[in-house]
Protein backbone atom coordinates (compact mmCIF):
# COMPACT_ATOMS: atom_id res chain seq x y z
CA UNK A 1 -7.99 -8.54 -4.92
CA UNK A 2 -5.10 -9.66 -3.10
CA UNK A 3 -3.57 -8.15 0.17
CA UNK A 4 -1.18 -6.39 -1.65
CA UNK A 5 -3.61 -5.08 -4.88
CA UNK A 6 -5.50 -3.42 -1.66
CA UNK A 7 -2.07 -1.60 0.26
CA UNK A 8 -1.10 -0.48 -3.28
CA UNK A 9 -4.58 0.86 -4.12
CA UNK A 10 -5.11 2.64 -1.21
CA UNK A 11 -1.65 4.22 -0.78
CA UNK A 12 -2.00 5.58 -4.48
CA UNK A 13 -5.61 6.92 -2.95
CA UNK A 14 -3.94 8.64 -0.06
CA UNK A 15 -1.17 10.09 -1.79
CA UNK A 16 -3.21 11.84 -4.70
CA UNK A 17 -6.05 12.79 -2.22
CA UNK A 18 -3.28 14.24 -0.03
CA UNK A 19 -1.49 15.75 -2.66
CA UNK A 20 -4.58 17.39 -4.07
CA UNK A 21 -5.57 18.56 -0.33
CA UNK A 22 -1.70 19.93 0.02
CA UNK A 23 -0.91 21.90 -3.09
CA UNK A 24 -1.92 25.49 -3.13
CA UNK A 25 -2.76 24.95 -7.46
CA UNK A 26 -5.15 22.41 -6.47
CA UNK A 27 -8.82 23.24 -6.57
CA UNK A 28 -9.82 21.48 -2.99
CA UNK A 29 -6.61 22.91 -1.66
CA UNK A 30 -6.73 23.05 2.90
CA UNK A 31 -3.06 23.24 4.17
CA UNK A 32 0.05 22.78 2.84
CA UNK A 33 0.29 20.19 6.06
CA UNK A 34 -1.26 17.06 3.90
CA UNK A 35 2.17 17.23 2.26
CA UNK A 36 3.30 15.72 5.33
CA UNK A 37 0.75 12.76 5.35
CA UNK A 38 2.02 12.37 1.69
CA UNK A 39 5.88 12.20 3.02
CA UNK A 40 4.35 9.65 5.56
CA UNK A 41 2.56 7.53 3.24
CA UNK A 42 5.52 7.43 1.24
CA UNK A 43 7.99 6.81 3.90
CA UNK A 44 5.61 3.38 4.72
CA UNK A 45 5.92 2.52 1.32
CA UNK A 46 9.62 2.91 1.17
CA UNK A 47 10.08 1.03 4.40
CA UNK A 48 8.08 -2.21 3.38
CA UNK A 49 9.85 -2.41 0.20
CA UNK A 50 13.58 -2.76 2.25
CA UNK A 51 11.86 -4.63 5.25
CA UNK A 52 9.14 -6.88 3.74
CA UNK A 53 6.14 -6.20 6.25
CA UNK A 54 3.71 -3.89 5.79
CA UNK A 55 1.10 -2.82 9.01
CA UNK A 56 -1.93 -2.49 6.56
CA UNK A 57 -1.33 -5.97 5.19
CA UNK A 58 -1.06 -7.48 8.34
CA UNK A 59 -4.37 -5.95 8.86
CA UNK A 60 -6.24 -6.57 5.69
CA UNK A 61 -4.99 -10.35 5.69
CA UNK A 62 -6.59 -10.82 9.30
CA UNK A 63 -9.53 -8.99 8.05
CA UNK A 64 -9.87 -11.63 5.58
CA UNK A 65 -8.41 -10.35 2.61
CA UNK A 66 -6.14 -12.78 0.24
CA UNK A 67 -2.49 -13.45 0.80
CA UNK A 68 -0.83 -11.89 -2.21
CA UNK A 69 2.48 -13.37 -4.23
């Protein structure tokens, strides 16, 4: 996987798991506050798409993962 296969995996990962965590419906339900990391998450995502750069690919592709196109 490249880079940017791993940033959108993961972000889809923390905004379900955050979801489920924040919604009162939700089985595993904890606080209402994981809506917030979900507003977060999303915020990142919004801000890389206008911007370009993303923190967690800057990390992943020192880590060693592959530059994506």
């Amino acid at each position: 996987m490249t880079s940017w296969q791993i940033v959108r995996v993961v972000a889809g990962t923390f905004i379900l798991l955050s979801l489920a965590l924040g919604i009162p419906g939700s089985p595993i339900f904890v606080s209402q506050w994981w809506l917030a990391f979900t507003a977060f998450v999303g915020a990142n995502l919004l801000q890389s798409g206008f911007t370009n750069w993303c923190m967690m690919e800057t990390i992943l592709r020192k880590l060693g993962a592959r530059r994506g196109c």
